[in-house]
Protein backbone atom coordinates (compact mmCIF):
# COMPACT_ATOMS: atom_id res chain seq x y z
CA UNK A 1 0.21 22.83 -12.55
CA UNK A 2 3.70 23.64 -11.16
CA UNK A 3 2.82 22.71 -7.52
CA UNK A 4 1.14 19.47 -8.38
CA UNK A 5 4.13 18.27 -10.52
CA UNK A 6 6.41 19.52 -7.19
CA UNK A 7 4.23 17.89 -4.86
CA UNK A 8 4.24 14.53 -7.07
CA UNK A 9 8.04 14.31 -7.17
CA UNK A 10 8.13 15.13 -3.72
CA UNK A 11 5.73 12.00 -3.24
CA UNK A 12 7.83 9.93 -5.21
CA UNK A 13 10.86 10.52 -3.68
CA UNK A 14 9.31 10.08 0.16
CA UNK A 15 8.08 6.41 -0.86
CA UNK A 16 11.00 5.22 -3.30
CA UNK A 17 13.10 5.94 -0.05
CA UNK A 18 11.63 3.31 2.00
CA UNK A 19 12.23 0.49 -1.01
CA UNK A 20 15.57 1.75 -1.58
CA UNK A 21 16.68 0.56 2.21
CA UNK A 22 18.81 -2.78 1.50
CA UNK A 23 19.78 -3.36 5.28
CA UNK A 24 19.02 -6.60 6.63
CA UNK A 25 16.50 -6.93 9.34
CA UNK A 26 17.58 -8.63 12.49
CA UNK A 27 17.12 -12.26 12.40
CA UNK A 28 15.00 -13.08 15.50
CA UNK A 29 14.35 -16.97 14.48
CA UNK A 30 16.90 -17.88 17.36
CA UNK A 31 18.59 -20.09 14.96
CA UNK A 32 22.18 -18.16 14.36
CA UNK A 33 23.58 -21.38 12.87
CA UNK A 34 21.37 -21.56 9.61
CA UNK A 35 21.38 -17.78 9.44
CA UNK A 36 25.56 -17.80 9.29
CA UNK A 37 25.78 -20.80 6.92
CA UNK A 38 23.02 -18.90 4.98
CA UNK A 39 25.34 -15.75 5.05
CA UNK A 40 28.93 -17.64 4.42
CA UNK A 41 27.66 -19.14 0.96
CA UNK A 42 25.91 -15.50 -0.09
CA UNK A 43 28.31 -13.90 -2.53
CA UNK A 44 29.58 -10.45 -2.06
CA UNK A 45 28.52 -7.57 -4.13
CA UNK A 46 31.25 -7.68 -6.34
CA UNK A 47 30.42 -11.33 -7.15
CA UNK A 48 34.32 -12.57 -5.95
CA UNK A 49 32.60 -15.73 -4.66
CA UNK A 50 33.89 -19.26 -6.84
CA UNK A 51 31.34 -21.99 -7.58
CA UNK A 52 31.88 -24.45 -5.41
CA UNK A 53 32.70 -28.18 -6.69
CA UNK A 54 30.11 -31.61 -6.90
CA UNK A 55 32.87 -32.61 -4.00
CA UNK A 56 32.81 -29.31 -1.84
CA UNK A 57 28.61 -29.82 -2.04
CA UNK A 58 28.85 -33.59 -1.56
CA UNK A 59 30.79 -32.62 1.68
CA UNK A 60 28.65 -29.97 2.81
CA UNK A 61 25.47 -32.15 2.38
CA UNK A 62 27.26 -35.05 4.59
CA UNK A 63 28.45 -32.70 7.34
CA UNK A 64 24.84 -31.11 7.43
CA UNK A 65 23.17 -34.80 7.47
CA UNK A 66 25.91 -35.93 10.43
CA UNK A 67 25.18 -32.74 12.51
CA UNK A 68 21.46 -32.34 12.21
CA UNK A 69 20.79 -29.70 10.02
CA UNK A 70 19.34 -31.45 7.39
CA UNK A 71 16.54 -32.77 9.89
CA UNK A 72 16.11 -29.87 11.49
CA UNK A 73 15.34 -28.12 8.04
CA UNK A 74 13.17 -31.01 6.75
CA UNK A 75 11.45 -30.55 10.14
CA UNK A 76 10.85 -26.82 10.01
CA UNK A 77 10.84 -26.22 6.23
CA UNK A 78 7.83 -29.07 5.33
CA UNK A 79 6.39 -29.28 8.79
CA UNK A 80 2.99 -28.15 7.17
CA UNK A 81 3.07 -30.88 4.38
């Protein structure tokens, strides 16, 4: 009875290991742009990060529409619609 209970816990704690890892993986998408405007708007783990304003998303939508990005996403994002 003793050295099922062991070899449970010792089960347990092999797989719980594997969900516990939090590190990224490595973004291989060869797209670094979306993956660092993904990361600059993720809040740290403290939560520091402010909401951002109607004007700071207004702005952010405008730059991404001017540069691209929003086509590219619309392109990539509902290619299979």
């Amino acid at each position: 009875m003793k050295i099922s209970a062991i070899v449970l816990a010792v089960g347990l704690l092999s797989t719980s290991a594997a969900f516990a890892q939090n590190a990224p993986s490595s973004d291989v998408s060869g797209d670094a742009g979306v993956t660092a405007l993904a990361q600059a708007d993720t809040p740290s783990y403290d939560g520091t990060m402010a909401p951002k304003t109607r004007a700071e998303v207004r702005q952010e939508l405008v730059k991404a529409q001017n540069d691209g990005e929003l086509a590219y996403l619309k392109k990539t994002v509902y290619a299979h619609h």
